[in-house]
Protein backbone atom coordinates (compact mmCIF):
# COMPACT_ATOMS: atom_id res chain seq x y z
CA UNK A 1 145.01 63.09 67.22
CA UNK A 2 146.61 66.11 68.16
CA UNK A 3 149.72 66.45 69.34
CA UNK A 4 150.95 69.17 72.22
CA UNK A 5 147.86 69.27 74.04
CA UNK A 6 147.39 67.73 77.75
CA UNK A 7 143.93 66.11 76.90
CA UNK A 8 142.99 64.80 73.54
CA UNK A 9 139.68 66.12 72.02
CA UNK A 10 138.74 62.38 72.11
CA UNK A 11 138.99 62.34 75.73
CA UNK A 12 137.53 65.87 76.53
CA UNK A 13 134.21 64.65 74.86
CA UNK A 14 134.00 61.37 77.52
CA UNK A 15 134.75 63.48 80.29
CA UNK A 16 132.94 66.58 79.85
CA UNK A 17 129.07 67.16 80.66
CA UNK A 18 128.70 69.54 77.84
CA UNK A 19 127.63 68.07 74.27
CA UNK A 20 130.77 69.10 72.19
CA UNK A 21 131.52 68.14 68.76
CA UNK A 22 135.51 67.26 67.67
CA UNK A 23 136.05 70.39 66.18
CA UNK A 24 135.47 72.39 69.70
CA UNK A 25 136.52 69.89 71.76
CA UNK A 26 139.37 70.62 69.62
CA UNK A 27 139.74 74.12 70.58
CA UNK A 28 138.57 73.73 74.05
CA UNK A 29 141.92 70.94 74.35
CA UNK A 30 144.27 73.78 73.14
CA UNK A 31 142.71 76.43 75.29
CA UNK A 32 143.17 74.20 78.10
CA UNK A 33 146.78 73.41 77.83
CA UNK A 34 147.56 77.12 76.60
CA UNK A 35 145.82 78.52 79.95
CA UNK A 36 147.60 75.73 82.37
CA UNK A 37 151.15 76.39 80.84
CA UNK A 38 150.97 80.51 81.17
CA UNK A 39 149.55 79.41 84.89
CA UNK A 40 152.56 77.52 85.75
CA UNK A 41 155.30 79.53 83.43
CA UNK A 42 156.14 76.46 81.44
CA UNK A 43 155.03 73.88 79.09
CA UNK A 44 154.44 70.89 81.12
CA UNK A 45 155.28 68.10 78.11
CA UNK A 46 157.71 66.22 79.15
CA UNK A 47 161.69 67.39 78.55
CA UNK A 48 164.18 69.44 79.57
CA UNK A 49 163.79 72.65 81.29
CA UNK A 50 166.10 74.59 83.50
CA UNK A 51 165.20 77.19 86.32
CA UNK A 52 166.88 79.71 88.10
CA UNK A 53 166.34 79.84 91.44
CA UNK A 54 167.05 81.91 94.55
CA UNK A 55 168.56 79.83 97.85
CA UNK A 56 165.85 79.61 100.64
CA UNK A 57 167.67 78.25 103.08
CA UNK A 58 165.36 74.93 103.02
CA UNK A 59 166.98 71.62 101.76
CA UNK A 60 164.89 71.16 99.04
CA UNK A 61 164.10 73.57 96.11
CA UNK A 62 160.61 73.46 94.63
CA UNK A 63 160.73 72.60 90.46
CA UNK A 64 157.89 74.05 87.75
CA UNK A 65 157.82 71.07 85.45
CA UNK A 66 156.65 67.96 87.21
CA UNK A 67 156.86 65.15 88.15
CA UNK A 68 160.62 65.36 88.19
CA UNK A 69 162.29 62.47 86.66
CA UNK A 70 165.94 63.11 86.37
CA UNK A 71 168.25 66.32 87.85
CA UNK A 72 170.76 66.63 84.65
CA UNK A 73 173.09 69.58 86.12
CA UNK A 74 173.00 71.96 89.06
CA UNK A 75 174.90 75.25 89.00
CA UNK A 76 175.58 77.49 92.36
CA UNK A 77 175.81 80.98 91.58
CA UNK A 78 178.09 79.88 88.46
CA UNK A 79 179.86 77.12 90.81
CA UNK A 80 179.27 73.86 88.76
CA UNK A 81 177.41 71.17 91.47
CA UNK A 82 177.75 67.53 92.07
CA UNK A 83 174.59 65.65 91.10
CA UNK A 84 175.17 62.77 93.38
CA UNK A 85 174.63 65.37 96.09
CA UNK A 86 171.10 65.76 95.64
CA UNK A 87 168.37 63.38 95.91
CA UNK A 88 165.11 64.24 93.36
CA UNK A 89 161.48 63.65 94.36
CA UNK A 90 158.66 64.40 92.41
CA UNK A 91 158.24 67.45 92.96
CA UNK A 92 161.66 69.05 93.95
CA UNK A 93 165.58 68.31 93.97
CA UNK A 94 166.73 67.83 98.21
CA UNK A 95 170.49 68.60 98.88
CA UNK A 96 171.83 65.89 100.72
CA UNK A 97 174.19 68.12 102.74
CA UNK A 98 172.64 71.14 104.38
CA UNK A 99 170.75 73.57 102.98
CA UNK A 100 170.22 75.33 99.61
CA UNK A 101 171.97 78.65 100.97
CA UNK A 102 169.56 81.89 100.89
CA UNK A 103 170.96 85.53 100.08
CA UNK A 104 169.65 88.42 101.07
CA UNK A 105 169.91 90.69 97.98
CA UNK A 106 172.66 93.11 99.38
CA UNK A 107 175.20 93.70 96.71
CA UNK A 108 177.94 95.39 98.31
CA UNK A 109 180.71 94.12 100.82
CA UNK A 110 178.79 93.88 104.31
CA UNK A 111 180.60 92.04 107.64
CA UNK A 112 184.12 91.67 107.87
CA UNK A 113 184.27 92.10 103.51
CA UNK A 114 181.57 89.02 102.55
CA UNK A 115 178.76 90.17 100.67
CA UNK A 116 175.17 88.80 101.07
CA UNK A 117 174.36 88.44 97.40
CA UNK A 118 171.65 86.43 96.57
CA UNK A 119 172.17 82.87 95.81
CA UNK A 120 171.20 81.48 92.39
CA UNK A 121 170.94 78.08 91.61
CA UNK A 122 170.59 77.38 88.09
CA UNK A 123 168.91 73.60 87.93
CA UNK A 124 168.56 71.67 84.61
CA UNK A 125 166.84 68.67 84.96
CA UNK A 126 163.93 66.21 82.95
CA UNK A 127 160.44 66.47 83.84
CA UNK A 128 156.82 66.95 82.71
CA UNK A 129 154.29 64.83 81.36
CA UNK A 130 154.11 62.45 78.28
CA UNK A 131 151.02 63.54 76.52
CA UNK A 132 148.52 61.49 74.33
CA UNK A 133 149.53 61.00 70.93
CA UNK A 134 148.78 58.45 68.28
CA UNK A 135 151.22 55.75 69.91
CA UNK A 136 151.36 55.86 72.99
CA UNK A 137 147.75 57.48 75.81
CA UNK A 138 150.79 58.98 77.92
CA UNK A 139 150.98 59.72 81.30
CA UNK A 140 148.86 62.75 82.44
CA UNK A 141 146.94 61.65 85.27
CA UNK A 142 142.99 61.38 85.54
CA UNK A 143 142.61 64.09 88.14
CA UNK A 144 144.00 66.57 85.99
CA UNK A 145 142.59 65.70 83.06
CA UNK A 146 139.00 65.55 84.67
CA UNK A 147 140.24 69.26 86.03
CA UNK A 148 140.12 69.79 82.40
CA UNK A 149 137.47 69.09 81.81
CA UNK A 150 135.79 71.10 84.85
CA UNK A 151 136.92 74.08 83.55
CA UNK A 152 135.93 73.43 80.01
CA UNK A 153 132.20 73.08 81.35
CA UNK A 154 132.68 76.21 83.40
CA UNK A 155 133.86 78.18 80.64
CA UNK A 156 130.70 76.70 78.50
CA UNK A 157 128.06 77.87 81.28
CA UNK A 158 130.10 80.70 82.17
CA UNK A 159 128.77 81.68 78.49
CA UNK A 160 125.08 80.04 77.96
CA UNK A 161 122.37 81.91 78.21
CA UNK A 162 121.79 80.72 82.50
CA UNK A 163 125.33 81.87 83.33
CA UNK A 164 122.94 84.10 85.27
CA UNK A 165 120.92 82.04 87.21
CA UNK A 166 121.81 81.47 90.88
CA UNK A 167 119.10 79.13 91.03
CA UNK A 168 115.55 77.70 89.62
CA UNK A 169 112.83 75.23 90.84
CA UNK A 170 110.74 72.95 89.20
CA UNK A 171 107.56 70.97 91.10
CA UNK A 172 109.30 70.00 94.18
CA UNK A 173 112.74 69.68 92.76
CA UNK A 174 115.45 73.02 92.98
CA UNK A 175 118.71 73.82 92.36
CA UNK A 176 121.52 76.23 93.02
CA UNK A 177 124.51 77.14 91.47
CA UNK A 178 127.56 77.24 92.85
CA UNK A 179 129.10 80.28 93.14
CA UNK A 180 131.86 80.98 90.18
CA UNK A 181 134.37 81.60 92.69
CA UNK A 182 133.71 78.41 94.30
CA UNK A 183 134.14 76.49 90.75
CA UNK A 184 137.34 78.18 90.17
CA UNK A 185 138.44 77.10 93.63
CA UNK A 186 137.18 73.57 92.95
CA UNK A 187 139.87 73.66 89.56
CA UNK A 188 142.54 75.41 91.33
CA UNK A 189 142.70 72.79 93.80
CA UNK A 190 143.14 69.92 91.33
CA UNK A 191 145.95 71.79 89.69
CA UNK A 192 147.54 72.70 92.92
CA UNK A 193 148.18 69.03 93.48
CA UNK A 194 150.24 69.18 90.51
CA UNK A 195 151.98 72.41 90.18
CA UNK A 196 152.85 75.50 92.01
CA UNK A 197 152.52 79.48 90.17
């Protein structure tokens, strides 16, 4: 089995419509996860990653790898932060008091001598998925992986030989395509449930 890869080849064959030996599905796999982590900026295997972020004036900040399991340090424009000060959901880290403060990029001495700087807020924290390996199926959910899979059999019509058919009839039974823009929409979406880019 390979390791790295947010679908095993193993599982891309079950869930794809497209007849693909191991060896593509092989390929197909690491395209897949390649394309999905320079979408989102990040590998999304589970560890530890740390962001910089701007204040937004919101109490929560919005993280890259998900789900978020544990918030391991939190730094305020160099300020070190209390961890028990923030509550972390799945998706982001919420500040218990107030707001994440925003800046607004001025770098000089505004108002009575306090600059408007922005804010950065350097979070380190433990996130991601736990992909398949030999010992253990992991933890990337269905959706995603059946997103996967989508896109896989996009990218295989995309390059047959009817990629340019809109549509086609046969007795009293037809059929259009969707539109390409509407499959990539139909991909997006799954992945938006899971990350943000």
């Amino acid at each position: 089995m390979s390791r790295n890869l947010i679908i095993t080849a193993e599982e891309l064959i079950k869930l794809s419509s497209s007849d693909l030996d191991k060896d593509s599905a092989e390929i197909f796999a690491e395209m897949a996860t390649d394309y999905i982590h320079n979408l989102v900026g990040c590998s999304l295997k589970y560890g530890r990653m740390t962001e910089r972020l701007k204040g937004n004036n919101q109490n929560r900040l919005y993280l890259k790898k998900r789900p978020v399991e544990q918030l391991i340090s939190i730094v305020t424009n160099g300020n070190s932060g209390n961890i028990n000060d923030y509550i972390v959901g799945r998706e982001y880290i919420e500040t218990k008091r107030e707001v994440f403060p925003q800046g607004f990029g001025l770098h000089f001495p505004y108002l009575a001598m306090r600059s408007l700087e922005d804010v950065i807020i350097e979070v380190t924290y433990l996130g991601g998925y736990k992909y398949p390996s030999d010992e253990d199926s992991g933890n990337v959910p269905m959706d995603l992986k059946m997103g996967i899979a989508m896109l896989v059999n996009q990218l295989i019509f995309d390059n047959s030989q009817n990629s340019n058919l809109t549509s086609y009839r046969i007795s009293d039974i037809a059929y259009t395509f969707a539109e390409k823009t509407d499959r990539d929409e139909k991909f997006l979406s799954i992945l938006r449930r899971h990350f943000s880019w």
